[in-house]
Structures are given as structure tokens and as C-alpha cells.
N, C-alpha and C. Protein backbone atom coordinates (compact mmCIF):
# COMPACT_ATOMS: atom_id res chain seq x y z
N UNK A 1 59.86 -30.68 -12.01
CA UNK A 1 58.79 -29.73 -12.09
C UNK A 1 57.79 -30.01 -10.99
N UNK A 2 57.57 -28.71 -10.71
CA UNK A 2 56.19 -28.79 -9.51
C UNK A 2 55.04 -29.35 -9.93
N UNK A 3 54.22 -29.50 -9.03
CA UNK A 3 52.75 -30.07 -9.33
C UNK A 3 52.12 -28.70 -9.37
N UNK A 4 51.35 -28.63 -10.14
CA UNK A 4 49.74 -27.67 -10.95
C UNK A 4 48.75 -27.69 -10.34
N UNK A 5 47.98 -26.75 -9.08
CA UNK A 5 46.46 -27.49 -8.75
C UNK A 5 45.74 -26.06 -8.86
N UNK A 6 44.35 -26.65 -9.44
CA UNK A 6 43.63 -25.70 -9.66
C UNK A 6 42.57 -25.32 -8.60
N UNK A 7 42.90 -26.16 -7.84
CA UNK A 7 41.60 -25.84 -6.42
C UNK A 7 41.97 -24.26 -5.66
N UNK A 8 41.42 -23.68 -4.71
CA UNK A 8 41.39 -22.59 -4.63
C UNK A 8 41.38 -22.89 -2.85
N UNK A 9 42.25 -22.11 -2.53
CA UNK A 9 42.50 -22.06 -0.79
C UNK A 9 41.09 -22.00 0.04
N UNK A 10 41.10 -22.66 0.99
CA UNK A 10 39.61 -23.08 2.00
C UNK A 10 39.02 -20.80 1.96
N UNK A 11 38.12 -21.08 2.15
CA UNK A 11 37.71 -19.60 2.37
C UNK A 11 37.81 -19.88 4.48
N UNK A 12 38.39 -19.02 4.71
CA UNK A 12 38.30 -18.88 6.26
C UNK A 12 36.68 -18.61 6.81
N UNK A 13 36.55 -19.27 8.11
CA UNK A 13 35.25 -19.66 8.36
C UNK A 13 34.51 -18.26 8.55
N UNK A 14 35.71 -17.32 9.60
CA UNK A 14 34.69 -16.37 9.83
C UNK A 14 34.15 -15.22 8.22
N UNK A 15 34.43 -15.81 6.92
CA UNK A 15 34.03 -15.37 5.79
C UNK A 15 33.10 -16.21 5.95
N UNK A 16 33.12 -17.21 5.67
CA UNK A 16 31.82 -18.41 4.88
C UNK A 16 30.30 -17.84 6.49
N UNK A 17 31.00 -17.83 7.50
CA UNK A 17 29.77 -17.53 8.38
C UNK A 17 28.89 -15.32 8.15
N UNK A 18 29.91 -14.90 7.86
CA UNK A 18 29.65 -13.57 7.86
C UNK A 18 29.05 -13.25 6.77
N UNK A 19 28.95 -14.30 5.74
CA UNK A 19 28.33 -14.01 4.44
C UNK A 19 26.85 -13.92 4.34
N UNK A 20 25.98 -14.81 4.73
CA UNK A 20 24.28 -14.71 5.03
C UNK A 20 24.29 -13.18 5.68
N UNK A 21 25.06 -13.08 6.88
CA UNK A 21 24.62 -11.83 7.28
C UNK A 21 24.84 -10.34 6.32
N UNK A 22 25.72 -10.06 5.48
CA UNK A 22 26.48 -9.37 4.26
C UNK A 22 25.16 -9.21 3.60
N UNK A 23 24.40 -10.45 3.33
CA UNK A 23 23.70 -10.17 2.41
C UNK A 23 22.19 -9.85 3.06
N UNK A 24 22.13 -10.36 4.12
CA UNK A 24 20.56 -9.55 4.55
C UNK A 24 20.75 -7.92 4.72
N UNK A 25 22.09 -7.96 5.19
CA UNK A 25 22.31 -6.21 5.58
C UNK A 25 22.43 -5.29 4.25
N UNK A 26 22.40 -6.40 3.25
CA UNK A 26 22.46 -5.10 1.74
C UNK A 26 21.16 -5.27 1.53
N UNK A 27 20.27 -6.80 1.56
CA UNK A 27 19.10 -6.44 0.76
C UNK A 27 17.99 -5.06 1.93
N UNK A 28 18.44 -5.68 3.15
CA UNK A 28 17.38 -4.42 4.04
C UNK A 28 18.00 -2.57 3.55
N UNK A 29 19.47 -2.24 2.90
CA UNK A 29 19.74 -1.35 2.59
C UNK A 29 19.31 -0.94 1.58
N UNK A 30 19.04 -2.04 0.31
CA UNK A 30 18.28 -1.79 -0.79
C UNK A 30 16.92 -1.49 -0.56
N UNK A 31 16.09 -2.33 0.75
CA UNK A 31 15.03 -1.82 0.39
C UNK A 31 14.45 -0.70 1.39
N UNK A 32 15.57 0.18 1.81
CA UNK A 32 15.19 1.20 2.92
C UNK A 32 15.60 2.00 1.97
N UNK A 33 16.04 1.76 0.38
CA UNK A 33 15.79 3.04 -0.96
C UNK A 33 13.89 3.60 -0.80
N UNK A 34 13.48 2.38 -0.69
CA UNK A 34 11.86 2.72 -1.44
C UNK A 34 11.51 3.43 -0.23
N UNK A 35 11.14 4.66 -0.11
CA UNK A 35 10.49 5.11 0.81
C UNK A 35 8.85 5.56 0.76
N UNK A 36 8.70 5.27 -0.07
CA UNK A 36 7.05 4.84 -0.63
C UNK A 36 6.86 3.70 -1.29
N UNK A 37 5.43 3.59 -1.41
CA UNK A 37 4.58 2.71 -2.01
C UNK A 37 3.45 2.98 -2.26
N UNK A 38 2.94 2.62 -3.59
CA UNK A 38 1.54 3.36 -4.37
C UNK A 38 1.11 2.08 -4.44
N UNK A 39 0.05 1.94 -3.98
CA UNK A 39 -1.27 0.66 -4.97
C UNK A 39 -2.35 1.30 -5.36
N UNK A 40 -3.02 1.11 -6.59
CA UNK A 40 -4.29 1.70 -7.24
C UNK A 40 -5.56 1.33 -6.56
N UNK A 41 -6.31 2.52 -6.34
CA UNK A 41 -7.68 2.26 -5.58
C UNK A 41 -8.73 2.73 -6.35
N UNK A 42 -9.84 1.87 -6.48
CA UNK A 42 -11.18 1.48 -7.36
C UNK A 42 -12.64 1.72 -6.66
N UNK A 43 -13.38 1.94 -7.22
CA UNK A 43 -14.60 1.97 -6.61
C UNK A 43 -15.23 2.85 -6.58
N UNK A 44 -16.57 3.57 -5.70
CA UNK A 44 -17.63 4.17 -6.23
C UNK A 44 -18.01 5.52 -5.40
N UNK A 45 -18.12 6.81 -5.89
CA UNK A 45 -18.61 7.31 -4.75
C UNK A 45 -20.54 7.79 -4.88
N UNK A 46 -21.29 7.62 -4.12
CA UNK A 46 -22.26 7.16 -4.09
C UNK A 46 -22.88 6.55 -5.63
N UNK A 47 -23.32 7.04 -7.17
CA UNK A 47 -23.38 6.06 -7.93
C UNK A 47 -22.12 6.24 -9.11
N UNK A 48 -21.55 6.89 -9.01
CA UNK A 48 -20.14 7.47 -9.77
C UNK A 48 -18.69 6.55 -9.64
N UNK A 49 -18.58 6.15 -10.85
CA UNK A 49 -16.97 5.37 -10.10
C UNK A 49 -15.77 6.54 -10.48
N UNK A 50 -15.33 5.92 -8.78
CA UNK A 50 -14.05 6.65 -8.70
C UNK A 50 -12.95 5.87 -8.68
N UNK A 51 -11.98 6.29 -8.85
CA UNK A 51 -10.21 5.50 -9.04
C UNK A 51 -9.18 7.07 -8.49
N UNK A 52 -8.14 6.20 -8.47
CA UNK A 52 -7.37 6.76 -7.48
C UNK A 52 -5.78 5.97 -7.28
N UNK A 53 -5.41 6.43 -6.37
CA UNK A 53 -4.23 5.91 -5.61
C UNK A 53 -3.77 6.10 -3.95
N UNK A 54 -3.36 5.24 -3.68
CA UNK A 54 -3.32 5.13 -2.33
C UNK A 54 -1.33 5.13 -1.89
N UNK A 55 -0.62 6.27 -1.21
CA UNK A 55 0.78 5.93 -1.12
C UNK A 55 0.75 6.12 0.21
N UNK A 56 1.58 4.45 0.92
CA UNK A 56 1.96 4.18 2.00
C UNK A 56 3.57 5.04 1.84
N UNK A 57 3.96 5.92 2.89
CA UNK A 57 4.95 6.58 3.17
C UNK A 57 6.08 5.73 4.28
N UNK A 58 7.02 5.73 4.08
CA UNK A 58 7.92 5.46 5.26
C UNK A 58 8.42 6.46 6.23
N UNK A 59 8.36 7.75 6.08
CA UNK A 59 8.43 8.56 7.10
C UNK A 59 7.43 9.87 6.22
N UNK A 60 6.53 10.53 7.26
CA UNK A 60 5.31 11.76 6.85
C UNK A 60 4.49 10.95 7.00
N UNK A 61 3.08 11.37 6.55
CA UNK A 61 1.63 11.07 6.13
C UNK A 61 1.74 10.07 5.15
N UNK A 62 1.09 9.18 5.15
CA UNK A 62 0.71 8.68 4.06
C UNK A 62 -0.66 8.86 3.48
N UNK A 63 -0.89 8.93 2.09
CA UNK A 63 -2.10 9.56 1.42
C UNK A 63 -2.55 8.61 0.98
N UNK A 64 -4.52 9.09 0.15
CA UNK A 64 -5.25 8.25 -0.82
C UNK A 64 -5.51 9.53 -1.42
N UNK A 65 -6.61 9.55 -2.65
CA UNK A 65 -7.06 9.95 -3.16
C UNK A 65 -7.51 9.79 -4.34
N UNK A 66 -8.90 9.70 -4.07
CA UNK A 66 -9.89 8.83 -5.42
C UNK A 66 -10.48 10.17 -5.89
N UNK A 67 -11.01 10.10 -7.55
CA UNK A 67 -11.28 10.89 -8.43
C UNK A 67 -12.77 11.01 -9.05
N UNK A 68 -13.57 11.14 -9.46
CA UNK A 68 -14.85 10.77 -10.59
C UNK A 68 -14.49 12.12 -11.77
N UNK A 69 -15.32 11.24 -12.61
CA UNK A 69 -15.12 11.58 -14.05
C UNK A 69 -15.89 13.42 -13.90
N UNK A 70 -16.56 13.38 -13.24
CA UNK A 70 -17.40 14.71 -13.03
C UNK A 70 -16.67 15.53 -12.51
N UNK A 71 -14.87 15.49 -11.60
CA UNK A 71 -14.58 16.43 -11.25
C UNK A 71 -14.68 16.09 -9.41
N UNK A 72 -15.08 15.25 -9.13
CA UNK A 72 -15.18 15.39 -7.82
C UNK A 72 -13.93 14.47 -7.18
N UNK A 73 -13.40 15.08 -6.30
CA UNK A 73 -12.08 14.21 -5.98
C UNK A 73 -11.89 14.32 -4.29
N UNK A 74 -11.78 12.93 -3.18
CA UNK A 74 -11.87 12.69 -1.99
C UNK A 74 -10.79 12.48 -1.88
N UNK A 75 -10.18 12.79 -0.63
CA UNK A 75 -8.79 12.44 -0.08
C UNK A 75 -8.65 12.38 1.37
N UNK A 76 -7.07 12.26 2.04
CA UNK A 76 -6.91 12.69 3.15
C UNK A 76 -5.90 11.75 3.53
N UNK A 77 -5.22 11.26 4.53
CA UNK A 77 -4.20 10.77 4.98
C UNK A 77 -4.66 9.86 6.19
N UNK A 78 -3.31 8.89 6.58
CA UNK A 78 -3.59 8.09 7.44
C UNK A 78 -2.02 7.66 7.80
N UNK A 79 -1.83 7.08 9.03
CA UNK A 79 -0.88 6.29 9.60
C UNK A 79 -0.30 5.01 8.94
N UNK A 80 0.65 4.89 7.97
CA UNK A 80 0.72 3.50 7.14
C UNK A 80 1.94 2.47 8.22
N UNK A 81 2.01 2.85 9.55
CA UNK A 81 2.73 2.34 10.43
C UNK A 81 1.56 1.78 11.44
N UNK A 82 -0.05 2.25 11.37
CA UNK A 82 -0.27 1.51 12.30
C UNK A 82 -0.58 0.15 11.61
N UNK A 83 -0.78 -0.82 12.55
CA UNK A 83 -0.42 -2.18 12.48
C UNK A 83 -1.78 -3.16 12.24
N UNK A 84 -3.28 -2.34 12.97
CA UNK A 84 -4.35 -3.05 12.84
C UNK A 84 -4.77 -2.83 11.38
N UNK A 85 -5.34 -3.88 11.40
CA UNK A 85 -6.14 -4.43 10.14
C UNK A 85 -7.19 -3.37 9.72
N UNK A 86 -8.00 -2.97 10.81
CA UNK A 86 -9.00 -2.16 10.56
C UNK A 86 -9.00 -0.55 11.26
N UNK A 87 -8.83 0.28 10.15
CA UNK A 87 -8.83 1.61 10.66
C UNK A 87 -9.86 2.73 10.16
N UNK A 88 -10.48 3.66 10.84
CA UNK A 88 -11.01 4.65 10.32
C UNK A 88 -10.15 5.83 9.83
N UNK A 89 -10.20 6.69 8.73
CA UNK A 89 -9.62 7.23 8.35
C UNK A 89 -11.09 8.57 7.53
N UNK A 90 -10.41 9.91 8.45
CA UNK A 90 -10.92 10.98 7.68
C UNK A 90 -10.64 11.12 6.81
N UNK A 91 -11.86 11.49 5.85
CA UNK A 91 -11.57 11.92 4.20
C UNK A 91 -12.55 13.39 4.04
N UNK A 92 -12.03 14.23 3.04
CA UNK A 92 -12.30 15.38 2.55
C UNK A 92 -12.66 15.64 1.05
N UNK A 93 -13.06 16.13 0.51
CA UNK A 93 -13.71 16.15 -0.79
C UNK A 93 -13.33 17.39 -0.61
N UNK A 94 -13.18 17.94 -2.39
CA UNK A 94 -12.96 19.14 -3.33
C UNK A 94 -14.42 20.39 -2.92
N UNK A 95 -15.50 19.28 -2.93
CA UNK A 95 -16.50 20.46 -2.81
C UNK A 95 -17.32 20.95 -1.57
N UNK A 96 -16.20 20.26 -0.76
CA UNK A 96 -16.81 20.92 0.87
C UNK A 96 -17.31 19.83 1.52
N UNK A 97 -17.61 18.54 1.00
CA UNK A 97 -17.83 17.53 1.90
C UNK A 97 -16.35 17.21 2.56
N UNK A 98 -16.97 16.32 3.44
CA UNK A 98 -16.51 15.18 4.55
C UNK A 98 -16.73 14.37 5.09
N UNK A 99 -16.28 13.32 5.15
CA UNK A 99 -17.17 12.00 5.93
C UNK A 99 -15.78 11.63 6.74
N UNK A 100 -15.72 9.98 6.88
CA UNK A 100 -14.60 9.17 7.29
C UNK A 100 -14.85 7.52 6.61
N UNK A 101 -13.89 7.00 6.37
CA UNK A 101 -13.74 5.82 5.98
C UNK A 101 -13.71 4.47 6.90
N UNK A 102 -14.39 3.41 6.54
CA UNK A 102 -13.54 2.26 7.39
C UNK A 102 -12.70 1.71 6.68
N UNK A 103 -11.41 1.00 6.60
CA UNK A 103 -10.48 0.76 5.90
C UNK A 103 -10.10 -0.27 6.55
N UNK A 104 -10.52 -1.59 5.92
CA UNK A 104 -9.71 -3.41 6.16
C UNK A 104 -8.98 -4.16 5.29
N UNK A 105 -7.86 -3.34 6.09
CA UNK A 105 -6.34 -4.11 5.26
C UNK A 105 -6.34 -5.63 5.41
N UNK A 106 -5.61 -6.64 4.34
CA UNK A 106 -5.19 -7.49 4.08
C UNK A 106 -4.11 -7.94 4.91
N UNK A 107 -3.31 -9.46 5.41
CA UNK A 107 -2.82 -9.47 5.95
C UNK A 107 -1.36 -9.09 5.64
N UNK A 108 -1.52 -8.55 4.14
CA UNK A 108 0.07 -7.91 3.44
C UNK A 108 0.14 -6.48 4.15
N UNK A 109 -1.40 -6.10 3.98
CA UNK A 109 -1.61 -4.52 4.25
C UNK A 109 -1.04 -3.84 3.26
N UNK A 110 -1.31 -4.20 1.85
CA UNK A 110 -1.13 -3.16 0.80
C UNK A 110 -2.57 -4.05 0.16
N UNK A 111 -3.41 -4.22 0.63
CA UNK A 111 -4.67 -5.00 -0.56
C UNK A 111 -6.07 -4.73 0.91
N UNK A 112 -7.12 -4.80 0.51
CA UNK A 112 -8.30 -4.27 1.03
C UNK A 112 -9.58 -3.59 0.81
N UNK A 113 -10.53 -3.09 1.47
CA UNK A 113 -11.57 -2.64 1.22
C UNK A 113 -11.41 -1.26 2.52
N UNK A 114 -12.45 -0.14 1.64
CA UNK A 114 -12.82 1.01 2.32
C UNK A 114 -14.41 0.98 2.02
N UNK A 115 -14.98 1.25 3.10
CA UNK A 115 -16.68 1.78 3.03
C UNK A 115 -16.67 3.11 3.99
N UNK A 116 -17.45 3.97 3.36
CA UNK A 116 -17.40 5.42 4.13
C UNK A 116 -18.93 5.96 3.79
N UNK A 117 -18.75 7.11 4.74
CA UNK A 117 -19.98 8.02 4.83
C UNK A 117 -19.45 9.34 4.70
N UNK A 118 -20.19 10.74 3.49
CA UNK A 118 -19.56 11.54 3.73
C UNK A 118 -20.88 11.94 4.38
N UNK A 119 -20.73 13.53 4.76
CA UNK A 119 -21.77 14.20 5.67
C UNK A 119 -23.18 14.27 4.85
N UNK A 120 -23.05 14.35 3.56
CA UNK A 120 -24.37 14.44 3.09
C UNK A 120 -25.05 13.48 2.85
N UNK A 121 -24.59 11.80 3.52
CA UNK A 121 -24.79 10.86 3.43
C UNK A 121 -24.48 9.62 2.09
N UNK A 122 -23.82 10.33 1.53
CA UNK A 122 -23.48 9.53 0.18
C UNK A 122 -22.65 8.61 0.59
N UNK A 123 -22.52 7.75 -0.17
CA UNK A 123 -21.55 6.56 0.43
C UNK A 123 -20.48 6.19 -0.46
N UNK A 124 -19.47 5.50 0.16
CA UNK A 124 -18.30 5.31 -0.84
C UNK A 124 -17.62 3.98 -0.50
N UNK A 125 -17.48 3.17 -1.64
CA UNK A 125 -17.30 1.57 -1.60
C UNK A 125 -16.10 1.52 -2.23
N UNK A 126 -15.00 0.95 -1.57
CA UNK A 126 -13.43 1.11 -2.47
C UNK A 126 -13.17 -0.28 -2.47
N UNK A 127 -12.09 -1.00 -3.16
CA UNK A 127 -11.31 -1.76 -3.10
C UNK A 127 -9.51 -1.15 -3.77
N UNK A 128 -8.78 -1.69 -2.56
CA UNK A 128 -6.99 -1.22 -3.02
C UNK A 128 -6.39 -2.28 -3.05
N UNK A 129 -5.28 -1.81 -3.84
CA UNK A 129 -4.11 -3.03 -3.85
C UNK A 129 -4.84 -3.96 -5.33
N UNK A 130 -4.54 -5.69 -4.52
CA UNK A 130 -4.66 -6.29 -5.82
C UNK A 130 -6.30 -6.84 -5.80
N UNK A 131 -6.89 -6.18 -5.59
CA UNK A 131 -8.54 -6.73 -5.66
C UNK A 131 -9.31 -5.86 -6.47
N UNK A 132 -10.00 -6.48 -7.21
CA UNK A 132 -10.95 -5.49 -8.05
C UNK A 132 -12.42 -5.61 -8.42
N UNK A 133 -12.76 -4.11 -8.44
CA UNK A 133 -14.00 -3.70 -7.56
C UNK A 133 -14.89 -3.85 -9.00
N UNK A 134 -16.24 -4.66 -8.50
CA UNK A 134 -17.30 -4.98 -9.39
C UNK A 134 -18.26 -3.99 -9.08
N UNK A 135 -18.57 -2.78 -9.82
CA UNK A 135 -18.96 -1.59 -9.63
C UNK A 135 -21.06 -2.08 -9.69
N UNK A 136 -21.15 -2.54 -10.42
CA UNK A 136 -22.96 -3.79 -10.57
C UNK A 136 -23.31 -3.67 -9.18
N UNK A 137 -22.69 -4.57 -8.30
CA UNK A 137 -22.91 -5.00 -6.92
C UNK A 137 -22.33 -4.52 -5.92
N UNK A 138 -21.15 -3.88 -5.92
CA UNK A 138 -20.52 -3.05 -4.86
C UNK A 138 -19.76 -3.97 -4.25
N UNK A 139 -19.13 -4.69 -5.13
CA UNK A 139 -18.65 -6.20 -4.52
C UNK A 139 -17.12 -6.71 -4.90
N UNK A 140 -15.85 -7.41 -4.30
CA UNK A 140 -14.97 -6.90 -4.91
C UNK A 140 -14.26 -8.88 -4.68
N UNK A 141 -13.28 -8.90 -5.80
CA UNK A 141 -12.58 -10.42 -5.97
C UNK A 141 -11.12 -10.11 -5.95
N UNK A 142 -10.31 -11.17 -5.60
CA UNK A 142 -9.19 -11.01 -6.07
C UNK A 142 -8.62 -11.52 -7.74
């Protein structure tokens, strides 16, 4: 009678080397599914708190748009491909205002602060992503 072995034939190299690469090329395929991303945005427009959401797009516009309890709701879009930290971004309101935002992303760039001016001078204090906004002081923690 023959000998019995339970070991299993060498895997050939160019498998064992092609494998790391197999698997970065599925997880970047898995994550070129998500073609958005939402983080929740907090904070005030002049003494009113507003909330909202903010969606980074992978291809189009990407949007915000914060709310108050009264009905008043600011928005508008921005570039979620550009790369600096700090951007201005036009915003529009429901009732005919407009101002623009400053907007200082995090070094993830899904977490940050917005301070804006609309035209009638009211002001608007945000925090997005994972920081949250202490509405008292206009002041925000992670």
C-alpha cells in the first residue's frame, strides 16, 4: 500500500505574489460602489439652530443644506474634489437671501467648520462630520 499525505501541493509563486494585488483591485472596486457620502451638519443661522446634511459626490456637484425649525433652509454646492483645506462656498436661502461660506475641512475632509455671511448680514456658524456644535458659544469639540 501507498503512503497517505495530507499536505496540499506548493501554490505556484506567480499565485502567492498576484494575490495582495487581487485583493487591493477588489477592495478599490468595492469602494468605487459608494458614489456618495453624507455627513450631518449642525449649527446656527444667525440666533436659530440649523441642521442639515452635507453629500460629497464622486462625479456632479456635491451639496449641503441646513434647515431651521421656522422654515428657513440654506444651501448650494461645492467641488468635493478640490483638495484645499479651506474653501469658500456660495450659499442661497429659500427666502431670497445669499451670502457665501468659509469652509475648513479636516485633514480626512469629511469633518470641519463653516462661518458665513448672508447679504443681510446674518451670520452662520456650522460644524460637519464628526464634531459637534455647542450652540451657547458658537463653539464646536470633537
Amino acid at each position: 500500500m501507498g503512503s497517505f499525505t495530507t499536505e496540499s501541493p506548493p501554490v505556484p509563486t506567480i499565485f502567492r505574489a498576484t494575490r495582495p494585488l487581487a485583493f487591493v483591485l477588489a477592495c478599490v472596486g468595492l469602494a468605487g460602489c459608494a458614489s456618495e457620502f453624507a455627513v450631518p451638519v449642525a449649527g446656527t443661522i444667525g440666533t436659530d439652530a440649523a441642521q442639515g446634511e452635507t453629500v460629497a459626490r464622486m462625479k456632479g456637484d456635491s451639496t449641503f443644506q441646513v434647515s431651521t425649525l421656522g422654515g428657513l433652509t440654506c444651501g448650494g454646492t461645492y467641488d468635493a474634489h478640490d483638495m484645499s483645506p479651506t474653501m469658500t462656498v456660495p450659499v442661497t436661502c429659500n427666502d431670497g437671501r445669499h451670502g457665501a461660506l468659509m469652509v475648513t475641512r479636516s485633514m480626512t475632509g469629511i469633518s470641519g467648520t463653516a462661518i458665513g455671511r448672508l447679504n443681510d448680514g446674518t451670520e452662520g456658524h456650522f460644524v460637519f462630520g464628526d464634531l459637534v456644535f455647542n450652540q451657547e458659544g458658537n463653539t464646536w469639540t470633537r
